[in-house]
Protein backbone atom coordinates (compact mmCIF):
# COMPACT_ATOMS: atom_id res chain seq x y z
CA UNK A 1 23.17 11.65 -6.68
CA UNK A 2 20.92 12.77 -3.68
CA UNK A 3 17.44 12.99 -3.90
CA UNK A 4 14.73 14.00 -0.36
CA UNK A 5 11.73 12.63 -0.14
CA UNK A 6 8.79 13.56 2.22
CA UNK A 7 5.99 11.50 3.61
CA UNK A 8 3.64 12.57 6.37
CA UNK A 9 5.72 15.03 7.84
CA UNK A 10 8.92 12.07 7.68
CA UNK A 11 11.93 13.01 5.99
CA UNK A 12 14.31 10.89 4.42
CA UNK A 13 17.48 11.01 2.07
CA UNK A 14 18.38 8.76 -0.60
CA UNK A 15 21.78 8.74 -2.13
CA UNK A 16 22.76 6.86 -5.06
CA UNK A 17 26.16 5.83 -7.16
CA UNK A 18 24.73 6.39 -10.32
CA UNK A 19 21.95 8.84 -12.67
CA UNK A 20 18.62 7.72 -11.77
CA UNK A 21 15.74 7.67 -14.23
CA UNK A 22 12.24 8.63 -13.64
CA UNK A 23 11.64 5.48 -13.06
CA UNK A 24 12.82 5.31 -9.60
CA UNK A 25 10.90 8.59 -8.70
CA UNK A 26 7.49 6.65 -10.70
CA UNK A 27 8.25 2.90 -8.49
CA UNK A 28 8.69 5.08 -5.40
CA UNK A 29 5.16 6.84 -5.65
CA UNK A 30 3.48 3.66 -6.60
CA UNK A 31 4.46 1.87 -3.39
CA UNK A 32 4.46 4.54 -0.92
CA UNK A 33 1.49 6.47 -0.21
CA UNK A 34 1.00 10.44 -0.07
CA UNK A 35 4.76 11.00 -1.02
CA UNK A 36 6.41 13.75 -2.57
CA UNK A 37 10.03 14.76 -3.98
CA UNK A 38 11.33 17.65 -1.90
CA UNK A 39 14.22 19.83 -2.31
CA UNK A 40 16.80 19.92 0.35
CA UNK A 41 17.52 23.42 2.62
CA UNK A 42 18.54 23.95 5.57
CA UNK A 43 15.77 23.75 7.71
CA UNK A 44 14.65 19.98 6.65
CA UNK A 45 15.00 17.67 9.32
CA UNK A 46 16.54 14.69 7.84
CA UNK A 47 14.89 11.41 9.90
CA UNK A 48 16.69 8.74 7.70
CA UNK A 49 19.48 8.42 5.01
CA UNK A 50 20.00 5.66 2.62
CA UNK A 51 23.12 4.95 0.67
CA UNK A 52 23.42 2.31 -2.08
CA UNK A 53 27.28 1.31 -2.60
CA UNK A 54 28.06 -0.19 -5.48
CA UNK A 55 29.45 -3.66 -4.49
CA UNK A 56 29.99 -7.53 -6.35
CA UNK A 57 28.83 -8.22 -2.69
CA UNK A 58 25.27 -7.97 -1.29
CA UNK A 59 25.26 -6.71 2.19
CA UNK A 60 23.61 -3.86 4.77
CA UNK A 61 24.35 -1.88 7.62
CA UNK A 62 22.51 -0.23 9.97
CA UNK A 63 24.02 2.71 12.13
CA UNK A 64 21.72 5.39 13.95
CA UNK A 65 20.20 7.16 11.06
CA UNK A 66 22.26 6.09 8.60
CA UNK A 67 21.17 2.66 5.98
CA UNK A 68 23.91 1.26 3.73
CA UNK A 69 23.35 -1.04 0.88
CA UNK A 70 26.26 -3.08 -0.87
CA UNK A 71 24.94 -4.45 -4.23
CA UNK A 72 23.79 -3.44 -7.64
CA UNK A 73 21.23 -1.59 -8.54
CA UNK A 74 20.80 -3.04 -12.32
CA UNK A 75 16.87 -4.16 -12.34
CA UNK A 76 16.54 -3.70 -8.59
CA UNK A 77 15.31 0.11 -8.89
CA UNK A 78 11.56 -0.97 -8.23
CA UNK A 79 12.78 -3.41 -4.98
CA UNK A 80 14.76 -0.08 -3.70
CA UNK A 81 11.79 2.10 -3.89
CA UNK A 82 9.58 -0.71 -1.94
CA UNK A 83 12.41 -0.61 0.70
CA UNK A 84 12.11 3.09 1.01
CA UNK A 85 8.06 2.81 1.75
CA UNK A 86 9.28 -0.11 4.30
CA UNK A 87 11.74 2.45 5.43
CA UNK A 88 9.12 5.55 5.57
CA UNK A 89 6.84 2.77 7.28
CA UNK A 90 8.90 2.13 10.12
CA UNK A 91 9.28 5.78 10.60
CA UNK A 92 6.12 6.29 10.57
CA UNK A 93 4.68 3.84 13.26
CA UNK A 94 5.40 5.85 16.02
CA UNK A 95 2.88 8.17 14.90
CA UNK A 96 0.42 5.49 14.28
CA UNK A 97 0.33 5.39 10.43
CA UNK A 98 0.26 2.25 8.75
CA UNK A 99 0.85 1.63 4.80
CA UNK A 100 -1.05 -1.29 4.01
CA UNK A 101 -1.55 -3.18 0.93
CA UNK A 102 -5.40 -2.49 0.06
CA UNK A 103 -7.00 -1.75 -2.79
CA UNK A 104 -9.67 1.03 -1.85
CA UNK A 105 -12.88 2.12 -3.08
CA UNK A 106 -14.99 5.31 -1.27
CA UNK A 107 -18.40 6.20 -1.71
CA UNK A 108 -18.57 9.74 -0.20
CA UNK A 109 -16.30 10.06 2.82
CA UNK A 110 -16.74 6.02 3.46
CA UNK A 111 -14.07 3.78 2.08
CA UNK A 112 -14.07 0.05 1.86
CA UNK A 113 -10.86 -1.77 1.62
CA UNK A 114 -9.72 -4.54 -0.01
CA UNK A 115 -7.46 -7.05 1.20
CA UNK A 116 -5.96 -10.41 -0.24
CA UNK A 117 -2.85 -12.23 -1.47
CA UNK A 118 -1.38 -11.80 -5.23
CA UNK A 119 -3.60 -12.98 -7.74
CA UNK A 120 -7.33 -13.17 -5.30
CA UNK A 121 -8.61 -10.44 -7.12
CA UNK A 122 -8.43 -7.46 -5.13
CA UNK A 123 -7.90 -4.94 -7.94
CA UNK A 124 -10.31 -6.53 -9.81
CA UNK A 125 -12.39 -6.28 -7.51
CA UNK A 126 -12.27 -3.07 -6.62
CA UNK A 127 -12.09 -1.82 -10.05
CA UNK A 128 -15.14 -3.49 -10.74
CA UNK A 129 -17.07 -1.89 -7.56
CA UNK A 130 -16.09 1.61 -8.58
CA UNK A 131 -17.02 1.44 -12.20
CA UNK A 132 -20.23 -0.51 -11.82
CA UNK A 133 -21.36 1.77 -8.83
CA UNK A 134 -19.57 4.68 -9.88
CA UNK A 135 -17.49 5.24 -6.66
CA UNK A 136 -14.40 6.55 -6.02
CA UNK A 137 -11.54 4.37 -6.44
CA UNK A 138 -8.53 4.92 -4.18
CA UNK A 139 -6.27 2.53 -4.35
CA UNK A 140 -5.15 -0.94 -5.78
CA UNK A 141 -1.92 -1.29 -4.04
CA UNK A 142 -1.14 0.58 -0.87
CA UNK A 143 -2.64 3.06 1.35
CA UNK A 144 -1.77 5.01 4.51
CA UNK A 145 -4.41 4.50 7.38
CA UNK A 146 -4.48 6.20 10.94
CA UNK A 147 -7.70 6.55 13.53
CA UNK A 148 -9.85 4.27 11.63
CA UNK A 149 -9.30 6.72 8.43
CA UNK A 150 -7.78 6.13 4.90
CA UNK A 151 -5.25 9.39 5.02
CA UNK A 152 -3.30 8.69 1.69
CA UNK A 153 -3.21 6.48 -1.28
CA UNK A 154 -0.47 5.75 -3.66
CA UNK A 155 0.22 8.25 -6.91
CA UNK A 156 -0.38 5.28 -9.38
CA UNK A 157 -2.74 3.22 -10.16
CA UNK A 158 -1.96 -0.02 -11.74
CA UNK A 159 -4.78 -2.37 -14.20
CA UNK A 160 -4.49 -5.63 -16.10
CA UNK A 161 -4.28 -4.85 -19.67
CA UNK A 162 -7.15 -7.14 -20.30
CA UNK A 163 -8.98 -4.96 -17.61
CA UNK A 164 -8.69 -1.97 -20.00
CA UNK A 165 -11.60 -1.53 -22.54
CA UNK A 166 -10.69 2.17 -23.66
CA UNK A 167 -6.87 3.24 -23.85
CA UNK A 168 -6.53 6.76 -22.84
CA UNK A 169 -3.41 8.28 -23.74
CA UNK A 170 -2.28 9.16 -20.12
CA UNK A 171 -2.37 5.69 -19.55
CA UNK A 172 1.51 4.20 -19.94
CA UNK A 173 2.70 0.46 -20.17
CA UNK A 174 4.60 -2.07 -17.85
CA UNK A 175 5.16 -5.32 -19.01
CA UNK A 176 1.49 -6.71 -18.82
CA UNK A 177 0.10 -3.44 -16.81
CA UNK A 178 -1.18 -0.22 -17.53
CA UNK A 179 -0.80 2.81 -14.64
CA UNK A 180 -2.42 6.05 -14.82
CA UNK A 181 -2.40 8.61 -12.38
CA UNK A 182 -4.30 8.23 -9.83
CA UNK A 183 -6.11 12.19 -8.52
CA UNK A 184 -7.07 10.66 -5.09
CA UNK A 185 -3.70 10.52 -4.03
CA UNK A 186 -3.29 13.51 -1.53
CA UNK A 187 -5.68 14.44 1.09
CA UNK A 188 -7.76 11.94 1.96
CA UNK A 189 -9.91 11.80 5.36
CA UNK A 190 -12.11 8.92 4.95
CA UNK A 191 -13.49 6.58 7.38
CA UNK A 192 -13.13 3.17 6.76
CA UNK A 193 -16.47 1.12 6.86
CA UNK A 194 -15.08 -2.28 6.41
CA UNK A 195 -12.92 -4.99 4.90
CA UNK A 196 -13.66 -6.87 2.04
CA UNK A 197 -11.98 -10.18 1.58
CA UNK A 198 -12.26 -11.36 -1.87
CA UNK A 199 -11.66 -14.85 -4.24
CA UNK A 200 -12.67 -14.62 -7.70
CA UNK A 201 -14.14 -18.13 -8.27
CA UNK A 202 -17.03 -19.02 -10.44
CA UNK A 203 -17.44 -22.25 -9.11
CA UNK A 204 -18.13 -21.07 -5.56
CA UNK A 205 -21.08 -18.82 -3.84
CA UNK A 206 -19.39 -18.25 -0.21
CA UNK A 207 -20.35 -15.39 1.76
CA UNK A 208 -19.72 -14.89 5.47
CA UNK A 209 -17.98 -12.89 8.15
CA UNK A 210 -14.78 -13.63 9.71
CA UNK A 211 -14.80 -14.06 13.27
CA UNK A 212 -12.86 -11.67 15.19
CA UNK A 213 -10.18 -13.89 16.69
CA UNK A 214 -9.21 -14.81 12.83
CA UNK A 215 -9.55 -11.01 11.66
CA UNK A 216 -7.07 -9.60 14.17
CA UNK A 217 -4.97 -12.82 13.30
CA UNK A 218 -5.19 -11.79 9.42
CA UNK A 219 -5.29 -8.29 9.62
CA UNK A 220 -1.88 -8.18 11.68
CA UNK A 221 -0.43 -10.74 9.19
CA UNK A 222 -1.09 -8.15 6.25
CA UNK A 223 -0.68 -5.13 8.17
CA UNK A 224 3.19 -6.06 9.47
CA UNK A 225 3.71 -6.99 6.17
CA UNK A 226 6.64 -4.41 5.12
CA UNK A 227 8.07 -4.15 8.93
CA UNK A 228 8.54 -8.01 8.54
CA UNK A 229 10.81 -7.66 5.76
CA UNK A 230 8.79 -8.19 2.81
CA UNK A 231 11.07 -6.32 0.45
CA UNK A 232 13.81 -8.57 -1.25
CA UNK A 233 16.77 -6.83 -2.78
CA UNK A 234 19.50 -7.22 -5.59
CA UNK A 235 18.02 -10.15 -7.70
CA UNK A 236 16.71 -12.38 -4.13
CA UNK A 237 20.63 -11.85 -2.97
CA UNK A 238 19.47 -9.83 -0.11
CA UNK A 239 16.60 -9.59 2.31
CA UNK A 240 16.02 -5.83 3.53
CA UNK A 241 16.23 -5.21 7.17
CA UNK A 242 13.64 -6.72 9.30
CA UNK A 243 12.39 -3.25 11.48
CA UNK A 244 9.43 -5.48 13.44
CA UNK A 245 9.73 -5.10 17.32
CA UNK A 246 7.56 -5.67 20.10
CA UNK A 247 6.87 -1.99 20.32
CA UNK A 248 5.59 -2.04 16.75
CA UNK A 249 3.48 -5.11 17.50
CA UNK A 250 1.78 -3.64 19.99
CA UNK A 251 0.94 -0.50 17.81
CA UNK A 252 -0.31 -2.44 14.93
CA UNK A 253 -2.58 -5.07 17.43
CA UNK A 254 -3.55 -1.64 19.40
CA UNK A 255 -4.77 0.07 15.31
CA UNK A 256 -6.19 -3.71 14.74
CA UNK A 257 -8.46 -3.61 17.52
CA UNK A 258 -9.68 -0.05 17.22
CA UNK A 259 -10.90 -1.06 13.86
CA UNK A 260 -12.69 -4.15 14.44
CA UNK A 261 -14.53 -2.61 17.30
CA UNK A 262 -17.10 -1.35 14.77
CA UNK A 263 -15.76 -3.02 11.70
CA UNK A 264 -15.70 -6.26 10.18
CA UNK A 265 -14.37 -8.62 7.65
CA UNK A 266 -16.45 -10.29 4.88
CA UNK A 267 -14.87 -13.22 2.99
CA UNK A 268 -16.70 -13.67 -0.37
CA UNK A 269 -15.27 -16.73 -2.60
CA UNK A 270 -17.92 -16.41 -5.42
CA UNK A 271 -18.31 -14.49 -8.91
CA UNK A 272 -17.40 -11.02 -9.70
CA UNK A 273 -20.89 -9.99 -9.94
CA UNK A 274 -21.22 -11.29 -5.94
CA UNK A 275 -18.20 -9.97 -4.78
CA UNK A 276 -18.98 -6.62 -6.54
CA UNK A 277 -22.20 -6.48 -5.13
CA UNK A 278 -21.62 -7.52 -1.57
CA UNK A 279 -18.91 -4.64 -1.73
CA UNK A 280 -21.66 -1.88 -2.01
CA UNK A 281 -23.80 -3.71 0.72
CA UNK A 282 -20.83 -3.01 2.84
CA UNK A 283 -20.52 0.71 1.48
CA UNK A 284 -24.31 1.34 2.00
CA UNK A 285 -24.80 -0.65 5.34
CA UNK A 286 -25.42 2.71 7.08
CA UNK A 287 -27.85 4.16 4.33
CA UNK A 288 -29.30 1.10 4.66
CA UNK A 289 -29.80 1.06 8.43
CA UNK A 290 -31.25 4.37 7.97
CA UNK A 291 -33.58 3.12 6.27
């Protein structure tokens, strides 16, 4: 089965050996940002085509336009549709877009990201800064940045179900997650005002800045993450294709530097009630100055 998929003006083909389920269509839009199922004519420009063989054997090629996979798809549908967003990712460097993994909150047109490893507290995090402060909030995976501007979020949103106080019914279950759509998906234009750093830890009260030196030196660590070959395929059989260059270095040290010219990084290893309020400190730092 074929199925086209569109993402910032980047087209790309996916063909597979056996009936998909939603499923693949739902893991795709939570990783990727701003995408959207397209039907094929013949006036899409195909930019990429991906072909999973069924195969005992794990293995890849890579030929022009053209990606093969050799395995079994089984319980790798949600790894295949994270190596499509690396694939749309690579594609989409050349235009300067980045997909990132940030959770995002906005207040207005302003948006505050929110970076960290698995488990830091990120989505908490943010979740906690937009319903406190009632802000907008983007993300808690990935998002799609260009010019110093958030331009696209993913179509799902993803909460601990001991985050969740009231079910709603649009809200559907994954192992120990509920997603809901998310409405801020499409069509975002907003400016990014800083990065938050956060470390949910009682125990701790630890505010500061990161120095710039260390921020480009984390921010390019996070931000190469899928062009370094994060995405692991068929059961850990198979590391995806590793798309980093030196021309994509430069791009992402060149969108690093742009950004840190009038943005920073806070690290804050202290409560949620700090962390929550030192994010909208951050997202009011020019009402503030106004003032």
């Amino acid at each position: 089965m074929k199925f086209y998929y569109n993402c910032f003006n980047k087209n790309i083909m996916i063909k597979l050996y056996n009936k998909t389920t939603d499923m693949f269509d739902f893991w795709l839009k939570r990783f990727c940002p701003s995408i959207i199922k397209i039907q094929q004519t013949e006036q899409i420009k195909i930019d990429l085509k991906i072909e999973i063989v069924k195969s005992e054997k794990t293995n890849y090629s890579v030929k022009n336009n053209k990606i093969t996979l050799f395995g079994n798809i089984s319980d790798n549908t949600s790894y295949i549709a994270k190596f499509v967003t690396q694939c749309f990712q690579k594609l989409l460097i050349g235009d300067n877009i980045l997909v990132i993994p940030a959770a995002c909150v906005a207040k207005g047109k302003d948006a505050l990201l929110l970076i960290g490893d698995f488990w830091q507290g990120k989505t908490s995090s943010a979740l906690n800064i937009s319903s406190v402060y009632k802000y907008d909030l983007i993300s808690d995976n990935y998002v799609a940045i260009k010019d110093g501007k958030v331009i696209g979020a993913t179509s799902f949103i993803s909460v601990r179900k001991e985050d969740i106080k009231n079910q709603d019914d649009s809200i559907f279950s994954i192992n120990d997650r509920y997603y809901y759509r998310n409405r801020h998906s499409y069509n975002n234009n907003l400016k990014i005002i800083g990065f938050l750093l956060p470390y949910i830890n009682n125990g701790d009260n630890n505010v500061h800045d990161i120095s710039k030196e260390e921020a480009n030196w984390y921010l390019y660590q996070k931000f190469s993450r899928l062009l370094n070959g994060e995405t692991v395929l068929f059961d850990g059989k198979l590391p995806s294709p590793i798309f980093l260059n030196k021309r994509g270095s430069k791009k992402i040290l060149m969108i690093i530097n742009d950004l840190l010219i009038n943005n920073n990084i806070k690290y804050v290893s202290a409560s949620m009630d700090t962390i929550t309020a030192e994010g909208k400190k951050m997202l009011c730092k020019e009402e503030n100055f106004n003032e």
